[in-house]
Every structure is written in C-alpha cells, then in structure tokens.
PDB file of N, CA and C in Angstrom:
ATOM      1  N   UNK A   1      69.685 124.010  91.273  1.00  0.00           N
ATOM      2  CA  UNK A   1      68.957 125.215  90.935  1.00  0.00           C
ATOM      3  C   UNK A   1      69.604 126.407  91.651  1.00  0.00           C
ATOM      4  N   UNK A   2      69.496 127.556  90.922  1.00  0.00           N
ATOM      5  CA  UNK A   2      70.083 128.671  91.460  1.00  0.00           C
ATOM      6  C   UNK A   2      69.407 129.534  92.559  1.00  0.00           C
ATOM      7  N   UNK A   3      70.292 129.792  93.630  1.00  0.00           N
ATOM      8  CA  UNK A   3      69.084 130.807  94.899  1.00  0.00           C
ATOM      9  C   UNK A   3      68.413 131.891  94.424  1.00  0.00           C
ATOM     10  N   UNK A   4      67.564 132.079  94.705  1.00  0.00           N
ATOM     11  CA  UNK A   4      66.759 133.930  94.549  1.00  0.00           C
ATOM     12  C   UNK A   4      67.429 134.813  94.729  1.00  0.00           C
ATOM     13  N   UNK A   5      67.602 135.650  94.586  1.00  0.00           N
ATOM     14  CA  UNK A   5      68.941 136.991  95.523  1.00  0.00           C
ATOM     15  C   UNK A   5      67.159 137.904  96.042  1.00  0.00           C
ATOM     16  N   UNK A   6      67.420 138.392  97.227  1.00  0.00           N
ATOM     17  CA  UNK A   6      66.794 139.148  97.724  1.00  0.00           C
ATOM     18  C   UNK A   6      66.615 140.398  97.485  1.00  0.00           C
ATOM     19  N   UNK A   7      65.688 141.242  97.562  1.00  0.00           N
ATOM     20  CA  UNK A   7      65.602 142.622  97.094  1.00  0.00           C
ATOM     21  C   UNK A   7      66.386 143.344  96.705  1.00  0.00           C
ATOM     22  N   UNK A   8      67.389 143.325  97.901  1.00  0.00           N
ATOM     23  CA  UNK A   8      68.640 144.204  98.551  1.00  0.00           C
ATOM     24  C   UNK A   8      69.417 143.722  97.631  1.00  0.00           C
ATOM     25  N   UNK A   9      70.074 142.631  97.316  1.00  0.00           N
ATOM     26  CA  UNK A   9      70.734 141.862  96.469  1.00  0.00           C
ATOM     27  C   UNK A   9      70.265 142.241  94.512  1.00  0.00           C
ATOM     28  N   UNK A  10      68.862 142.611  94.775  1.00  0.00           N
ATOM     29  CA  UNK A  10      68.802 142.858  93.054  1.00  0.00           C
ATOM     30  C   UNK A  10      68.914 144.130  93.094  1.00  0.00           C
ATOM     31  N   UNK A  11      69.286 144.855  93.760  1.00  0.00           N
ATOM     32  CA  UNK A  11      68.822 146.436  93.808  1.00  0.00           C
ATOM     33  C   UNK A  11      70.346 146.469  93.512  1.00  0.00           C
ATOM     34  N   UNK A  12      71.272 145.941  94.765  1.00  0.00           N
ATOM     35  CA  UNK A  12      73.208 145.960  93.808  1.00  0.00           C
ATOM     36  C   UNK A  12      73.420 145.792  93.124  1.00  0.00           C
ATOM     37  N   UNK A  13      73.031 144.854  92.266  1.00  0.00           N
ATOM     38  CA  UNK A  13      73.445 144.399  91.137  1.00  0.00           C
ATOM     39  C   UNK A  13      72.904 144.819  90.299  1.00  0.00           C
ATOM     40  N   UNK A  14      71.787 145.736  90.396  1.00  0.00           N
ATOM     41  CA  UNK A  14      71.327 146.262  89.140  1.00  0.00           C
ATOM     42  C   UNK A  14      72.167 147.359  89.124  1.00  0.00           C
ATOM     43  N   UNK A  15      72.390 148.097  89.748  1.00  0.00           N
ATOM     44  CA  UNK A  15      73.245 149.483  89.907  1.00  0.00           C
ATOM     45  C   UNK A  15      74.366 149.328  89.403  1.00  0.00           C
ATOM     46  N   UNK A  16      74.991 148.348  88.976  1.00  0.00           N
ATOM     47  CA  UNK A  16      76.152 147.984  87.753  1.00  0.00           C
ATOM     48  C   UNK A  16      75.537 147.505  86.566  1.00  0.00           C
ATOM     49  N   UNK A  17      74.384 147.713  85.926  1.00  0.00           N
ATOM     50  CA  UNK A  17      74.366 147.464  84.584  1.00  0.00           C
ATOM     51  C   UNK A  17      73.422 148.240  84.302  1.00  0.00           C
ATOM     52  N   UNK A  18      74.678 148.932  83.354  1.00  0.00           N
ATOM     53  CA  UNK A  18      73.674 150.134  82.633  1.00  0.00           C
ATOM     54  C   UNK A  18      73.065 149.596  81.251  1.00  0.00           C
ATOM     55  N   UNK A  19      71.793 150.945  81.722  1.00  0.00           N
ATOM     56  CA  UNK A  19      70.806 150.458  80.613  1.00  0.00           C
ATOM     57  C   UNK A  19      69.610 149.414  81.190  1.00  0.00           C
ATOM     58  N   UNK A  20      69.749 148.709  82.218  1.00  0.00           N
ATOM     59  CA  UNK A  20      69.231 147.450  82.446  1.00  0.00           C
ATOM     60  C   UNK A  20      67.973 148.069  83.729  1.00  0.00           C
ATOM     61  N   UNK A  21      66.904 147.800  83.634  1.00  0.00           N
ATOM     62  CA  UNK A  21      66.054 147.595  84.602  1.00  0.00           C
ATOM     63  C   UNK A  21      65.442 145.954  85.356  1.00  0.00           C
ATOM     64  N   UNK A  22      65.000 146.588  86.303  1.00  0.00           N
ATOM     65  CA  UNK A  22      64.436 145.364  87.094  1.00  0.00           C
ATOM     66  C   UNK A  22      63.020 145.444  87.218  1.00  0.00           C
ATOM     67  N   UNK A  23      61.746 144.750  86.472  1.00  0.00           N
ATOM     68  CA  UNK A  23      60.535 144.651  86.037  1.00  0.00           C
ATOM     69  C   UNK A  23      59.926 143.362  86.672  1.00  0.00           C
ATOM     70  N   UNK A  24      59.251 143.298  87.292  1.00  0.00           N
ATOM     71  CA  UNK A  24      58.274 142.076  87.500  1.00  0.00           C
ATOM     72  C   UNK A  24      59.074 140.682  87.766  1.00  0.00           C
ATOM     73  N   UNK A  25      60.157 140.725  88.616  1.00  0.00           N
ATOM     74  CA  UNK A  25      61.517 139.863  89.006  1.00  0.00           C
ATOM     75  C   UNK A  25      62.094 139.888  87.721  1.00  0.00           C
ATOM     76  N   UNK A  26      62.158 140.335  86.134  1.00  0.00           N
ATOM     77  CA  UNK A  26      62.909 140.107  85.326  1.00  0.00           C
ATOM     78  C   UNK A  26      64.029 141.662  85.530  1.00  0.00           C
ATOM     79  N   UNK A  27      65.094 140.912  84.380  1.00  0.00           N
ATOM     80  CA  UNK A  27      66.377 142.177  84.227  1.00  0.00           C
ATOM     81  C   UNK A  27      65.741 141.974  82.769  1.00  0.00           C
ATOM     82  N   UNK A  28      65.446 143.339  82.625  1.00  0.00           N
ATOM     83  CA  UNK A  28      65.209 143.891  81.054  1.00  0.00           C
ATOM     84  C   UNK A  28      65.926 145.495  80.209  1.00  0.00           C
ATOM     85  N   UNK A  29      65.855 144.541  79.404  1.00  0.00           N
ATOM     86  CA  UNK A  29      67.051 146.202  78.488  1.00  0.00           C
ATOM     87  C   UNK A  29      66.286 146.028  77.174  1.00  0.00           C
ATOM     88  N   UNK A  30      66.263 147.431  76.630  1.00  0.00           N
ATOM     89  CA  UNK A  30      65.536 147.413  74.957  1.00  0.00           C
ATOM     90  C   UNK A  30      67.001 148.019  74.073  1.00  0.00           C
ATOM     91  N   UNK A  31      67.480 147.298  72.997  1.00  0.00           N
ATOM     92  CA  UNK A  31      68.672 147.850  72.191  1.00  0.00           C
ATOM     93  C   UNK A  31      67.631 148.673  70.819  1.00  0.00           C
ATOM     94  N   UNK A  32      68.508 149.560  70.727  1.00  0.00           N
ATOM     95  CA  UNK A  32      67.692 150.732  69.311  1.00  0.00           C
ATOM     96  C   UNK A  32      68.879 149.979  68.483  1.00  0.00           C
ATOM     97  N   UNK A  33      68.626 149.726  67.166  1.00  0.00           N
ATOM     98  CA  UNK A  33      69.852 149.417  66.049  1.00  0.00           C
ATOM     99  C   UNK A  33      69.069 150.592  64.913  1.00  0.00           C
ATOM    100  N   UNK A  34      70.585 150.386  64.207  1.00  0.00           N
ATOM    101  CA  UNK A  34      70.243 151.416  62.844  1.00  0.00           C
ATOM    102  C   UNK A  34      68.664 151.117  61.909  1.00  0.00           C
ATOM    103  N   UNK A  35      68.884 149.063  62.128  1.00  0.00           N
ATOM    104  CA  UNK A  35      67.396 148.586  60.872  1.00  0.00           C
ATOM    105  C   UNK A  35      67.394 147.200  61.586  1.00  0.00           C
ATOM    106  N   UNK A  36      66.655 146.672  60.954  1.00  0.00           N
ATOM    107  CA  UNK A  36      66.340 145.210  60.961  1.00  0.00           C
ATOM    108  C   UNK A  36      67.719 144.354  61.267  1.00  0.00           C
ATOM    109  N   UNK A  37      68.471 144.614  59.618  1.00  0.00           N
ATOM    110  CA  UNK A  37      69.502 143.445  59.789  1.00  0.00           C
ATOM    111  C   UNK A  37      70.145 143.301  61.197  1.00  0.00           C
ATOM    112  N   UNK A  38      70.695 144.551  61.433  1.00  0.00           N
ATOM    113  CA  UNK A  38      71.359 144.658  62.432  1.00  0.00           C
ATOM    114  C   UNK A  38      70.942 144.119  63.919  1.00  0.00           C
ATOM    115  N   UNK A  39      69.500 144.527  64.111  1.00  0.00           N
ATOM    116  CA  UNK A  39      69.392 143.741  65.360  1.00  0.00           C
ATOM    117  C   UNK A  39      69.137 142.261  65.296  1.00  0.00           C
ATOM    118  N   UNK A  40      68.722 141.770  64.063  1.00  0.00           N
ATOM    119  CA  UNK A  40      69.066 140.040  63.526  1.00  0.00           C
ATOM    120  C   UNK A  40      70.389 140.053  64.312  1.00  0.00           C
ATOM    121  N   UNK A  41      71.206 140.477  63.965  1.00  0.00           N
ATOM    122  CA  UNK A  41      72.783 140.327  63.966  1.00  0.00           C
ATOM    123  C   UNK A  41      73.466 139.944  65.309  1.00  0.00           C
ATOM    124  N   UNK A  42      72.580 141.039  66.211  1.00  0.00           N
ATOM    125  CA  UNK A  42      72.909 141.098  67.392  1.00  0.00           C
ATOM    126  C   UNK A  42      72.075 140.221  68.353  1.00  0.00           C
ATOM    127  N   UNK A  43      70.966 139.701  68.047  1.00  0.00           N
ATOM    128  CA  UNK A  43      70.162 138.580  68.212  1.00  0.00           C
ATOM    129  C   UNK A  43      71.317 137.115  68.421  1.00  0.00           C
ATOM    130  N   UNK A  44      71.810 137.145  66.859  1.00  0.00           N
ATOM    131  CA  UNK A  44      72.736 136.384  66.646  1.00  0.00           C
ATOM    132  C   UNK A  44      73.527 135.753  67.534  1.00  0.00           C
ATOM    133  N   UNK A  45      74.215 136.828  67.780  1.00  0.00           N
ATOM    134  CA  UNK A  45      75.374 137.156  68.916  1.00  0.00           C
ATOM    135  C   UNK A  45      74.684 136.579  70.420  1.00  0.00           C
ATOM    136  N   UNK A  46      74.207 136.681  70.787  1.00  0.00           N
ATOM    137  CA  UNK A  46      73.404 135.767  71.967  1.00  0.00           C
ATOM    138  C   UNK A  46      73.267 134.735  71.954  1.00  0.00           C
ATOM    139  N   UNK A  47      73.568 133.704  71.180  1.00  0.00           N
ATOM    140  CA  UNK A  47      73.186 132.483  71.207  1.00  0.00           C
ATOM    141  C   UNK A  47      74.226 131.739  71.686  1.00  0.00           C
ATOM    142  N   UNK A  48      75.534 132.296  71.285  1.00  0.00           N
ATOM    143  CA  UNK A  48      76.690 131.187  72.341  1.00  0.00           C
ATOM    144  C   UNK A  48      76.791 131.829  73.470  1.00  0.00           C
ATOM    145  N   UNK A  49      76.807 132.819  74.285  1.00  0.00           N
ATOM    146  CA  UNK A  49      76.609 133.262  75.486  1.00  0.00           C
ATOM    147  C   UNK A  49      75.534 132.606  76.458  1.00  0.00           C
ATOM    148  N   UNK A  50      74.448 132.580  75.512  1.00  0.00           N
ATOM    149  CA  UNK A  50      73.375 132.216  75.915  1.00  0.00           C
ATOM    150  C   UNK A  50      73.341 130.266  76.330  1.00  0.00           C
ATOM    151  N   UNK A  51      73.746 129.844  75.074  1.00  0.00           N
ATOM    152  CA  UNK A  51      74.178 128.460  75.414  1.00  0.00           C
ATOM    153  C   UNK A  51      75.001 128.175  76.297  1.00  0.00           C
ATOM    154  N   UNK A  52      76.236 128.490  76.356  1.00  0.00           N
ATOM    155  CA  UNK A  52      77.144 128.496  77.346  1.00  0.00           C
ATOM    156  C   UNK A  52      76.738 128.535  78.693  1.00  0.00           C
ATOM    157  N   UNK A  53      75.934 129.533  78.680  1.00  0.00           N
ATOM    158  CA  UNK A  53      75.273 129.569  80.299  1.00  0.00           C
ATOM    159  C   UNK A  53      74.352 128.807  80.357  1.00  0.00           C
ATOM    160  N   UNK A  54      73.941 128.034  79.685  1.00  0.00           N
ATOM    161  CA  UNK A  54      72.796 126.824  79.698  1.00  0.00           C
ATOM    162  C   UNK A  54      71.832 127.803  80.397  1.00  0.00           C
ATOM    163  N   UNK A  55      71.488 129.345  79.962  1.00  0.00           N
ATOM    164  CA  UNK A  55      70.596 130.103  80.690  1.00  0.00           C
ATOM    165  C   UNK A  55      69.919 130.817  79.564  1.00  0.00           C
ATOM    166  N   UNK A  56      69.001 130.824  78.869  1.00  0.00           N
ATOM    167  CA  UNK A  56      68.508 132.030  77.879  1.00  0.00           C
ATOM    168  C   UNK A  56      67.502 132.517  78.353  1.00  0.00           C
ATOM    169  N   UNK A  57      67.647 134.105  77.445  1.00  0.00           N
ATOM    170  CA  UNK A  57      66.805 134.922  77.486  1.00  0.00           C
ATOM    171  C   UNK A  57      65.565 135.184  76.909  1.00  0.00           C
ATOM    172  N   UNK A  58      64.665 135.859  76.946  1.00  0.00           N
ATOM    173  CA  UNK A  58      63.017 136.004  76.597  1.00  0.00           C
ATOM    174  C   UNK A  58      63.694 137.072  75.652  1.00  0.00           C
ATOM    175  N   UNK A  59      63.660 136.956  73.945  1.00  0.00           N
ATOM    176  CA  UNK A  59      64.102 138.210  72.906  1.00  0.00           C
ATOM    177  C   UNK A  59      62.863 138.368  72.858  1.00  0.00           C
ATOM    178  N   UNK A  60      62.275 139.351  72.444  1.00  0.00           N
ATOM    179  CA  UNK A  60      61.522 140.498  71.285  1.00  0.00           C
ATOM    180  C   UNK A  60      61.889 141.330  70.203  1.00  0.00           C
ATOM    181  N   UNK A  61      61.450 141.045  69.353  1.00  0.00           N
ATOM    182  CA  UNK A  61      62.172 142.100  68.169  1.00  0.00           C
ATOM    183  C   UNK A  61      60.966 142.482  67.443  1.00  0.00           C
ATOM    184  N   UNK A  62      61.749 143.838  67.222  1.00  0.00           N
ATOM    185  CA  UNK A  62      59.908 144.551  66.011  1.00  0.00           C
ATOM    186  C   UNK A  62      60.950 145.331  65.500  1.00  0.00           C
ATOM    187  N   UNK A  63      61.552 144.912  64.561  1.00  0.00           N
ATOM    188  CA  UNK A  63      62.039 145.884  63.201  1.00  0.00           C
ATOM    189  C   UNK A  63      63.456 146.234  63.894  1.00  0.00           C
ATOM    190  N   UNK A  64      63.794 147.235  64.275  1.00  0.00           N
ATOM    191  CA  UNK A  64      65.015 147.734  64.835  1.00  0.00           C
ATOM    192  C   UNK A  64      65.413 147.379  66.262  1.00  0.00           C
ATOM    193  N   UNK A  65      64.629 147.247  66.721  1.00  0.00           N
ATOM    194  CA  UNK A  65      64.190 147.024  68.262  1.00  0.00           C
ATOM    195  C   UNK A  65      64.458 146.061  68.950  1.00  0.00           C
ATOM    196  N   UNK A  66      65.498 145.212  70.050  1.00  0.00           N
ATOM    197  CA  UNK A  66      65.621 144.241  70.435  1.00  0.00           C
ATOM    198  C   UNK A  66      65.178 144.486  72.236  1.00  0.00           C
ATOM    199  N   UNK A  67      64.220 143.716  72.564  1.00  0.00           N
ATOM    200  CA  UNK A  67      64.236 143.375  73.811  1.00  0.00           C
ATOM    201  C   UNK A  67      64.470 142.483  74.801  1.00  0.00           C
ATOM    202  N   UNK A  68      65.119 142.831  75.385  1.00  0.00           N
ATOM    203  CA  UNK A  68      65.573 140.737  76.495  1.00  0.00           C
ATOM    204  C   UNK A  68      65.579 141.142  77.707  1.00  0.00           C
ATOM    205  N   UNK A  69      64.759 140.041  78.132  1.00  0.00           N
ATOM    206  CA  UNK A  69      64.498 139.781  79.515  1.00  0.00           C
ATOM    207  C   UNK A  69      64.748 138.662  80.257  1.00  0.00           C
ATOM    208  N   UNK A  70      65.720 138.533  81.352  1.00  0.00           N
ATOM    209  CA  UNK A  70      66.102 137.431  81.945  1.00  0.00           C
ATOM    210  C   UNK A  70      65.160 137.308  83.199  1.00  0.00           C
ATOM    211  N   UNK A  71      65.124 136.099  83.758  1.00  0.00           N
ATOM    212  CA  UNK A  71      64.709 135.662  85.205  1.00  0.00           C
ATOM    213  C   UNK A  71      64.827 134.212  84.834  1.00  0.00           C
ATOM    214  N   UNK A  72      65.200 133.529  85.871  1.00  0.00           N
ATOM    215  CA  UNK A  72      65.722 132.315  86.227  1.00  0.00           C
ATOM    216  C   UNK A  72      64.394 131.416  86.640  1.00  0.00           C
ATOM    217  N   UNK A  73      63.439 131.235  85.373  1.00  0.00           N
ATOM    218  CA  UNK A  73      62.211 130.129  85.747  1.00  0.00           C
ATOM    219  C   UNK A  73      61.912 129.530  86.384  1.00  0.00           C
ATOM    220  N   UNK A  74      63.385 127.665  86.992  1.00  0.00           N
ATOM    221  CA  UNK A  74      62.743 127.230  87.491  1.00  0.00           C
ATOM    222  C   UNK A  74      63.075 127.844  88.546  1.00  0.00           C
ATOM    223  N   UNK A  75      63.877 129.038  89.476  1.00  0.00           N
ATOM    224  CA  UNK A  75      63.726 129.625  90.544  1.00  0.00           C
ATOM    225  C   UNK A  75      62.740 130.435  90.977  1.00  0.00           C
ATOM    226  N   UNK A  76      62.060 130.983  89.693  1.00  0.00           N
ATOM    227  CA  UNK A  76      60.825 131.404  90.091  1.00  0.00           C
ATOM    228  C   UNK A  76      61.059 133.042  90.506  1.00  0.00           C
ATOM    229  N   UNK A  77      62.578 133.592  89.828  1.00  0.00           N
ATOM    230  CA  UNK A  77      62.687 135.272  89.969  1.00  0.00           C
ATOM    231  C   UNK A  77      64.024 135.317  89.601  1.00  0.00           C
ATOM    232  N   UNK A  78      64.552 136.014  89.995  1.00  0.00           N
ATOM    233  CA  UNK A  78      66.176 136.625  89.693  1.00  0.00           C
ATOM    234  C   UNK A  78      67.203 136.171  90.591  1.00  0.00           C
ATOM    235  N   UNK A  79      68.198 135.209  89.819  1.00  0.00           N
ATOM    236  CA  UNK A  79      69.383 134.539  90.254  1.00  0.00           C
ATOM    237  C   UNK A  79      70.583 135.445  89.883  1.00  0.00           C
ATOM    238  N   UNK A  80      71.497 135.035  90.684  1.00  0.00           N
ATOM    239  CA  UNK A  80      73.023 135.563  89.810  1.00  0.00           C
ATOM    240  C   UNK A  80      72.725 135.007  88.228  1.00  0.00           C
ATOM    241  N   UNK A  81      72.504 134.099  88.123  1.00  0.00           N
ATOM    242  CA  UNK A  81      72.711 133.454  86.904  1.00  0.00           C
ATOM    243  C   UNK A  81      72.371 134.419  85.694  1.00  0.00           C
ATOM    244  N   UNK A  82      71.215 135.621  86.225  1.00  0.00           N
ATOM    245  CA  UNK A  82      70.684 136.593  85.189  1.00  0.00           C
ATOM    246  C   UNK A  82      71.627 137.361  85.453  1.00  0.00           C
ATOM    247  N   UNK A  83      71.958 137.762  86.261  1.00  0.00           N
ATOM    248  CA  UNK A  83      73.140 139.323  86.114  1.00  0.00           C
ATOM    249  C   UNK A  83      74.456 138.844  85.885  1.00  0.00           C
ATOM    250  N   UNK A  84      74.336 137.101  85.494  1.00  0.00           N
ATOM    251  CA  UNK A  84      75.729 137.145  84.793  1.00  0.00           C
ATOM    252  C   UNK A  84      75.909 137.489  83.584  1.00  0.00           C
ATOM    253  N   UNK A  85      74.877 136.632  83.109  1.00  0.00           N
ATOM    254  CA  UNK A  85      74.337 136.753  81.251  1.00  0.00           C
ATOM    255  C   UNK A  85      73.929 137.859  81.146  1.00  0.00           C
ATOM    256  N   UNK A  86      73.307 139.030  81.968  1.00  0.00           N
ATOM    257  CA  UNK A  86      73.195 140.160  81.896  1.00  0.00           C
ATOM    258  C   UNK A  86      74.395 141.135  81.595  1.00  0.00           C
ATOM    259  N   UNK A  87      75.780 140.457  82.344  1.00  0.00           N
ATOM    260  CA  UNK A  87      76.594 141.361  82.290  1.00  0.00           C
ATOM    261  C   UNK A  87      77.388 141.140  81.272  1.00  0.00           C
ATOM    262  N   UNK A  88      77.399 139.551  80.788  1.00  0.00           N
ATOM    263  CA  UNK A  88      77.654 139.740  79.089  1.00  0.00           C
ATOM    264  C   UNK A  88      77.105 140.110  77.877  1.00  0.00           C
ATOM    265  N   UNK A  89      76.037 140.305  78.157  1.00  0.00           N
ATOM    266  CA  UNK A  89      75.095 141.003  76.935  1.00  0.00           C
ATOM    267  C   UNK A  89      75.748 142.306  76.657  1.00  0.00           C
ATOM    268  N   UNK A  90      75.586 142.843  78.204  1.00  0.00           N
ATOM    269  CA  UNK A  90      75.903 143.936  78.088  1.00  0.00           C
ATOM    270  C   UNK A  90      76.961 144.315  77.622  1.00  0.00           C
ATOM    271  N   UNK A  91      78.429 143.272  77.028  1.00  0.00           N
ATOM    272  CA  UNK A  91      79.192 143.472  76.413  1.00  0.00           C
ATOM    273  C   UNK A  91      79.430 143.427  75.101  1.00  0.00           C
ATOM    274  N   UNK A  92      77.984 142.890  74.153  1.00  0.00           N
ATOM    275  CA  UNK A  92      78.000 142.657  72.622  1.00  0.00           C
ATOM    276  C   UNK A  92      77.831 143.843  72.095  1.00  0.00           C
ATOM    277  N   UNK A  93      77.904 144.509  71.018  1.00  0.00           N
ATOM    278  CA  UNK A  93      77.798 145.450  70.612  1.00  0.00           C
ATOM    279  C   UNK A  93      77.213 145.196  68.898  1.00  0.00           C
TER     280      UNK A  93
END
C-alpha cells in the first residue's frame, strides 16, 4: 500500500498541477469540452492510464463537463500514486 504524503507534501505537489485542487484529501479538476461527445472521448482516454496504474479515478460527467477525483482508498487520503495519474491526466487533451 502506498504512504500518505503529509500536508506539506500535498501542498508541493499540488503547486505543479495546474488546474488541479486539493478537496477533502482528494486531487480534483473539472474539464469544460465543446459537447457531450467530446468529453465521452476524453473519459475514454483514461482508461489505459488509469489501468496501467492499477489506480482509478472517481469520473463525473453531466453533458460537457468532466470531473475526476483521485485519493488513494485503501490509504485512506492522498498518495504519490494520485499526483502521478494526476500528472498524466493532466497530459490528455
């Protein structure tokens, strides 16, 4: 299982990913798309990242709107493991 990172520790690492907040121990970001399909699309796109890291994320979607929120369950808050997959999300477009 992955360690907790400490306050101090989520507060650095958030300060390199833009767009991204730190909520209730989760890393959360909301994507705006043009319509629907598109954030399907980009939904999409998360799933081998997501597998790969044997780590997924909490989606939401309402029409254009994608939301994801990581935290590391059975640790019980925020691991590296989220600001890794965090920092590849942050590379799909």
């Amino acid at each position: 299982m992955a360690g907790l990172l400490t306050e101090a520790e989520i507060q650095e690492r958030a300060i390199l990913l833009s767009g991204w907040t730190v909520v209730n121990s989760q890393l959360q970001i909301t994507r705006t798309f043009k319509n629907f399909i598109q954030a399907m699309e980009f939904v999409n796109k998360l799933v081998e990242p997501a597998e790969s890291a044997a780590h997924h994320p909490d989606i939401e979607i309402s029409y254009n709107k994608v939301k994801i929120k990581l935290t590391t369950h059975d640790a019980g808050g925020l691991t590296q493991k989220d600001f890794d997959l965090a920092g590849v999300i942050a590379q799909i477009s």
